[in-house]
Protein backbone atom coordinates (compact mmCIF):
# COMPACT_ATOMS: atom_id res chain seq x y z
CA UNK A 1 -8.04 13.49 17.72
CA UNK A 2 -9.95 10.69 15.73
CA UNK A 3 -13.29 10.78 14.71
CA UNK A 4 -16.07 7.75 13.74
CA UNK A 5 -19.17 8.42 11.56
CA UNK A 6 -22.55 6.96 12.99
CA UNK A 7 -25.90 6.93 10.81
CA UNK A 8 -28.92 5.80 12.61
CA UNK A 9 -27.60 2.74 14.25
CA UNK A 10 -24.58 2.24 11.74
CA UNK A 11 -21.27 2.84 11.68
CA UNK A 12 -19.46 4.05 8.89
CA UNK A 13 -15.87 3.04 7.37
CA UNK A 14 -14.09 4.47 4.43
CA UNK A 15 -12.46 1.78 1.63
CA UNK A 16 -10.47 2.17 -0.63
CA UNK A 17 -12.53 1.08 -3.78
CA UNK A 18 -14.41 4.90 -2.90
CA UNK A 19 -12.05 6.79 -2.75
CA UNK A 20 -8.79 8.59 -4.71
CA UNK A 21 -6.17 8.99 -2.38
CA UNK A 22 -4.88 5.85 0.30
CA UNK A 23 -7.39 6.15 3.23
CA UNK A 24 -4.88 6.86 5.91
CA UNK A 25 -4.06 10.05 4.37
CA UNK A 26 -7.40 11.59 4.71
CA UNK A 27 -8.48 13.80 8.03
CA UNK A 28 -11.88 15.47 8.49
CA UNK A 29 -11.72 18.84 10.11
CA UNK A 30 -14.28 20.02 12.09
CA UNK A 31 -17.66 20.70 10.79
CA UNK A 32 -17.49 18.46 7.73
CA UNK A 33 -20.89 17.95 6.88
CA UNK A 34 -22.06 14.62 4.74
CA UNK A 35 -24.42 14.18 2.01
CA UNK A 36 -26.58 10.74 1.87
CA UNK A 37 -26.90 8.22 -1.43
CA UNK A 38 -29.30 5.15 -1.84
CA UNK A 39 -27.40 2.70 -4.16
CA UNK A 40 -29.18 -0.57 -4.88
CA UNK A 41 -26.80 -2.68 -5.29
CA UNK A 42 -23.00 -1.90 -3.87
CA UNK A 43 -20.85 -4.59 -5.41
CA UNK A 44 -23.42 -5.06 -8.78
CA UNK A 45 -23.14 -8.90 -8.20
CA UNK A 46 -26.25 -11.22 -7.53
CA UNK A 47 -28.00 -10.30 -5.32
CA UNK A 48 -31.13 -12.88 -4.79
CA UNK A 49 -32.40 -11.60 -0.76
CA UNK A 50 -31.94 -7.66 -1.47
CA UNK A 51 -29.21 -7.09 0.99
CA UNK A 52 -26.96 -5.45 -1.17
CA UNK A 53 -28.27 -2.04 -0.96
CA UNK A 54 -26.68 0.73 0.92
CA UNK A 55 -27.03 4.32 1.98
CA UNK A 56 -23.39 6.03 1.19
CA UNK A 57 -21.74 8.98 2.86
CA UNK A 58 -19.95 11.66 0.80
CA UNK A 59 -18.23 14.86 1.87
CA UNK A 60 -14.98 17.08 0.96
CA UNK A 61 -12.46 16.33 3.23
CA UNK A 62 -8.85 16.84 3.15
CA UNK A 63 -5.89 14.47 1.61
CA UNK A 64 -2.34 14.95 3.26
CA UNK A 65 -0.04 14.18 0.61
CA UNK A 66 3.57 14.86 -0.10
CA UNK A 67 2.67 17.01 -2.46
CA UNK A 68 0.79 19.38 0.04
CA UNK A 69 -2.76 19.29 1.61
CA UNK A 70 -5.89 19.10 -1.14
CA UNK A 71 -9.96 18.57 -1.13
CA UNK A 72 -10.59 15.31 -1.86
CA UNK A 73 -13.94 13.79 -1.95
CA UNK A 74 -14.63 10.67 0.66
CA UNK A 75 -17.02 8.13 0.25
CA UNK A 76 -18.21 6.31 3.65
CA UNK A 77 -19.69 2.69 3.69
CA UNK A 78 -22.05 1.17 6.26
CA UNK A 79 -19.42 -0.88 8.55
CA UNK A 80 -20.95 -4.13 7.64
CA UNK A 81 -20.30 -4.04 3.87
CA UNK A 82 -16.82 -3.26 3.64
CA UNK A 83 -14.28 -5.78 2.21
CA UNK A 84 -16.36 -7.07 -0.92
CA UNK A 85 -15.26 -5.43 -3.85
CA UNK A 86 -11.63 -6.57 -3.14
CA UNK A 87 -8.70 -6.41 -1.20
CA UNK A 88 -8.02 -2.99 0.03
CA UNK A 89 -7.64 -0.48 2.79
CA UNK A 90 -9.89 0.31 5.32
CA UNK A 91 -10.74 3.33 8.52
CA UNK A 92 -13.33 3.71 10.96
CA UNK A 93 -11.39 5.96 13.11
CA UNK A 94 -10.31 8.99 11.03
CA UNK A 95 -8.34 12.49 11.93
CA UNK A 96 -9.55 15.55 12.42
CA UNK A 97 -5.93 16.99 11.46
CA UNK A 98 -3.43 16.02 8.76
CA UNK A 99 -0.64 13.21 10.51
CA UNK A 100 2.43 12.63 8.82
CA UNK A 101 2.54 8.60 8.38
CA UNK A 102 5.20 6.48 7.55
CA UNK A 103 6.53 6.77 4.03
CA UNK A 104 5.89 4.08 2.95
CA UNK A 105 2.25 4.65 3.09
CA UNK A 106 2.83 7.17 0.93
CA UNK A 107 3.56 5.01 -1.83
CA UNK A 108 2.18 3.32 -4.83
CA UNK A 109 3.46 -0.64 -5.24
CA UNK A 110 3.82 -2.73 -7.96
CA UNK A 111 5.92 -5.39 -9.05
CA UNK A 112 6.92 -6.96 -12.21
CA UNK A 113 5.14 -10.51 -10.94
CA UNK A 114 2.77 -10.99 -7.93
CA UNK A 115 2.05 -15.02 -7.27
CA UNK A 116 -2.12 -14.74 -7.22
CA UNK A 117 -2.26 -18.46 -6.43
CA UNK A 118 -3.22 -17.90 -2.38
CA UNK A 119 -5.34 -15.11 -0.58
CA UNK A 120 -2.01 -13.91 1.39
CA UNK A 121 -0.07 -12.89 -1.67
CA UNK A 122 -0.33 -9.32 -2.56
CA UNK A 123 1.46 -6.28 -4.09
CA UNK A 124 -0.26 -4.18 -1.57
CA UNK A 125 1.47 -6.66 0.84
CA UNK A 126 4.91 -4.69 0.68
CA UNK A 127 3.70 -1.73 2.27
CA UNK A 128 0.03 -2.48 4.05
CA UNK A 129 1.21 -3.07 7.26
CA UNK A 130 -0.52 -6.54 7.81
CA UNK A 131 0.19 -9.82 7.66
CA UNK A 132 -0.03 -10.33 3.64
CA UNK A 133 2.87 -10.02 2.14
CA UNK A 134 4.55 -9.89 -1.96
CA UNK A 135 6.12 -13.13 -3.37
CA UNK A 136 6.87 -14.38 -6.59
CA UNK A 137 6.29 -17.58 -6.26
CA UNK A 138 5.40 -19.29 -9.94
CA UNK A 139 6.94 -16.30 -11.52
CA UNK A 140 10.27 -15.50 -13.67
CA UNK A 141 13.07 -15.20 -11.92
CA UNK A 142 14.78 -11.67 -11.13
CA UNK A 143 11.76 -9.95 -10.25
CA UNK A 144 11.43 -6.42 -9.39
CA UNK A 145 9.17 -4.30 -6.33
CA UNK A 146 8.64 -0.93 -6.98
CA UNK A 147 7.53 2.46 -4.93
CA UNK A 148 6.13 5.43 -7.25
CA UNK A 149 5.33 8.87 -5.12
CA UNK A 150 3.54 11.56 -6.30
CA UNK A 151 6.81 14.16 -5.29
CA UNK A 152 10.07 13.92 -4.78
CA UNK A 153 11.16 12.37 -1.20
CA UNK A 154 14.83 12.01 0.18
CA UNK A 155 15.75 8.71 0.53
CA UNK A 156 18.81 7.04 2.27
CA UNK A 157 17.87 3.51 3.20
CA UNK A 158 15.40 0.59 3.22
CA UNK A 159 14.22 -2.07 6.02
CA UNK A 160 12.82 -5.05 4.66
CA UNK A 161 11.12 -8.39 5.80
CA UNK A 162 12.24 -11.06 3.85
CA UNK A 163 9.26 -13.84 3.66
CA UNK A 164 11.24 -17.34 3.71
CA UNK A 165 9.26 -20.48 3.85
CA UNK A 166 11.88 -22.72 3.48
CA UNK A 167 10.71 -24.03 -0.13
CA UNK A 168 9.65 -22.65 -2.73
CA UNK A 169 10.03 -18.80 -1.48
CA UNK A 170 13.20 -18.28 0.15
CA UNK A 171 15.20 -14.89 0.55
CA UNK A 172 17.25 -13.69 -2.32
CA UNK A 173 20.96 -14.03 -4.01
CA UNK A 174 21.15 -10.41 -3.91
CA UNK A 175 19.65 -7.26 -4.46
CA UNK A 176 20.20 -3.77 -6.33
CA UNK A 177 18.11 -0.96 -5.38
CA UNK A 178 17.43 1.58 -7.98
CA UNK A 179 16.33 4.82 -8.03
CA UNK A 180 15.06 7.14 -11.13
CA UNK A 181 16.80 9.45 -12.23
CA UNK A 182 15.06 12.51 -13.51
CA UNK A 183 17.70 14.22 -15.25
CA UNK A 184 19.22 10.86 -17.11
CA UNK A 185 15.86 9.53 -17.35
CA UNK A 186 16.55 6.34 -16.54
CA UNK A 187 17.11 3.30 -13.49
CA UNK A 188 20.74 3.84 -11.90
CA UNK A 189 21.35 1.98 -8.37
CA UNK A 190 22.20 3.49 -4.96
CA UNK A 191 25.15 3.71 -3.22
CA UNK A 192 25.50 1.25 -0.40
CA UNK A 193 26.59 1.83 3.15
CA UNK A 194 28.07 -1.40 4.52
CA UNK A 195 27.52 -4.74 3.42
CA UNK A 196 23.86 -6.31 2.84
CA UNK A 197 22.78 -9.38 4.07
CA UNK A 198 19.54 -11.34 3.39
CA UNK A 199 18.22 -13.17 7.19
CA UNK A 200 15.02 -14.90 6.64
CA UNK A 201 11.58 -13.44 8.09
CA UNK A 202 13.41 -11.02 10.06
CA UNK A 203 13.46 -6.67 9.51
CA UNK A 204 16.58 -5.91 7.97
CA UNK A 205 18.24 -2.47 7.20
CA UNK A 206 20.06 -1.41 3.94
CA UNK A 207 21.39 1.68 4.42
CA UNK A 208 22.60 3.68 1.28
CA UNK A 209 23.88 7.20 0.03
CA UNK A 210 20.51 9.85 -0.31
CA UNK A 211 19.10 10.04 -3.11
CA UNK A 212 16.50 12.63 -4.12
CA UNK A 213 13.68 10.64 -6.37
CA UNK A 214 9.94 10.04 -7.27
CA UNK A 215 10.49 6.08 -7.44
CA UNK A 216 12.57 3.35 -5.88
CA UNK A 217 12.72 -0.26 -7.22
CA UNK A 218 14.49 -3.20 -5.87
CA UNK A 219 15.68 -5.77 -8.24
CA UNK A 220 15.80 -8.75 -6.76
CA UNK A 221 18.65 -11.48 -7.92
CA UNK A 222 17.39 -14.94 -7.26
CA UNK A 223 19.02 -17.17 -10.48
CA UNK A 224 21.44 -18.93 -8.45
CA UNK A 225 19.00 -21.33 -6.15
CA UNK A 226 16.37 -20.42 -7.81
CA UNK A 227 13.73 -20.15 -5.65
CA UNK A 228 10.82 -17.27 -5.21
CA UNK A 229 11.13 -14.16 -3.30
CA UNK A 230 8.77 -12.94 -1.15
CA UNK A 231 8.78 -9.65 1.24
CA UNK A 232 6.59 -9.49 3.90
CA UNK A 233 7.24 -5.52 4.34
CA UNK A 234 9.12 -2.72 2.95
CA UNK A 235 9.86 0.39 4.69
C-alpha cells in the first residue's frame, strides 16, 4: 500500500520545507502523474562545485486532514538532498490511500521557549516521533507546550515523556493542562481523572474529563527547584 518515486537512477523523498500540509498526511492515489523542474540552486547558499542543482517533482496529490480529504500540491526531492534547508519531516515511502495517524501528528507545536543551544532540542521534538525532544533549558521558568489543530478533536487524556537529565532539565513541580474554549474565548484547564505524577524519562498517562477543542496547552510549573523542563514526546 506504499509507494516510492524513482527518476532515472534517483530516488525521490518529500520534505517538509516543499510542501503545505505535514508529510505523513499525504497519499498518492493511483495514476498521479508528476511534472519535472530544473532549479539551480536548492538551498540558495554557496555553492562553489555546482552540486546544488536539482530536478524537482510536483503533482496534486491528496492531504488527509481532520478537516476532511483536499488536493494539495507535493513537491519531491532527489533522495540525496534532503535535510539541508532545516530540520523537518521527511517520506520516501508514501500511501496510495488516506491512513488515519496518530493525533498527535495532526498537530501544530509550539512553545512559549525552546532551548536552541544543542541540535537535539526542538519544538517539533514533542510530537516527531524521534529521538529530539522540547526543553527549556536557559529559558523562564513556567513555560508552556502547545497543540493547535485545524478542527475540533475530542480529547480526554495525554501520555507524556518527561526528558530528565538529572541537572539542569529535570521533570516538573506540576502541570495544568488547558484547553480553549471557543465559546468563553479563553484558556480554562481540564478536569483530571486520578492523581498525576511526574517519573523521569518514562511514558506517563494523564487522563482527564473530554473536552471538545481546536488547541491544548500544558503549562508547566517548575518555580519550586527550578530547573528546565524538557518532554521527549507528547501524545
Amino acid at each position: 500500500g506504499l509507494v516510492a518515486i524513482q527518476r532515472g537512477p534517483l530516488i525521490y523523498c518529500a520534505e517538509e520545507a516543499d510542501n503545505d500540509y505535514a508529510i505523513p498526511t499525504y497519499y498518492l492515489p493511483t495514476g498521479t502523474t508528476f511534472t519535472t523542474k530544473k532549479v539551480d540552486n536548492l538551498t540558495g547558499g554557496d555553492d562553489p562545485y555546482g552540486v546544488r542543482d536539482v530536478v524537482t517533482l510536483t503533482t496534486t496529490a491528496k492531504a488527509h486532514l481532520l478537516g476532511g480529504d483536499v488536493d494539495a500540491a507535493l513537491t519531491y526531492v532527489p533522495y540525496f538532498s534532503w535535510c539541508n534547508r532545516g530540520k523537518g519531516t521527511m517520506a520516501v515511502w508514501i500511501s496510495e490511500t488516506p491512513v488515519d495517524r496518530p493525533l498527535k501528528s495532526y498537530a501544530t507545536p509550539s512553545a512559549s521557549y525552546t532551548n536552541s543551544g544543542n541540535g537535539t532540542d526542538s519544538v517539533r521534538g514533542l510530537n516527531d516521533g524521534t529521538n529530539d525532544r522540547w526543553t527549556s533549558y536557559n529559558g523562564p521558568l513556567n513555560p508552556w507546550v502547545q497543540y493547535d489543530f485545524e478542527a475540533p478533536v475530542s480529547i480526554w487524556g495525554s501520555t507524556i515523556s518527561w526528558y530528565d537529565d538529572g541537572g539542569g532539565v529535570q521533570v516538573p513541580d506540576g502541570m495544568t493542562i488547558q484547553y480553549w474554549d471557543e465559546d468563553a474565548d479563553q484558556w480554562a484547564a481540564v478536569t483530571p481523572d486520578g492523581n498525576w505524577t511526574y517519573p523521569k524519562n518514562t511514558a506517563t498517562a494523564y487522563a482527564f474529563q473530554p473536552v471538545s477543542t481546536t488547541k491544548l496547552r500544558i503549562q508547566i510549573k517548575n518555580d519550586v527547584k527550578k530547573k528546565a523542563s524538557g518532554i521527549m514526546e507528547w501524545d
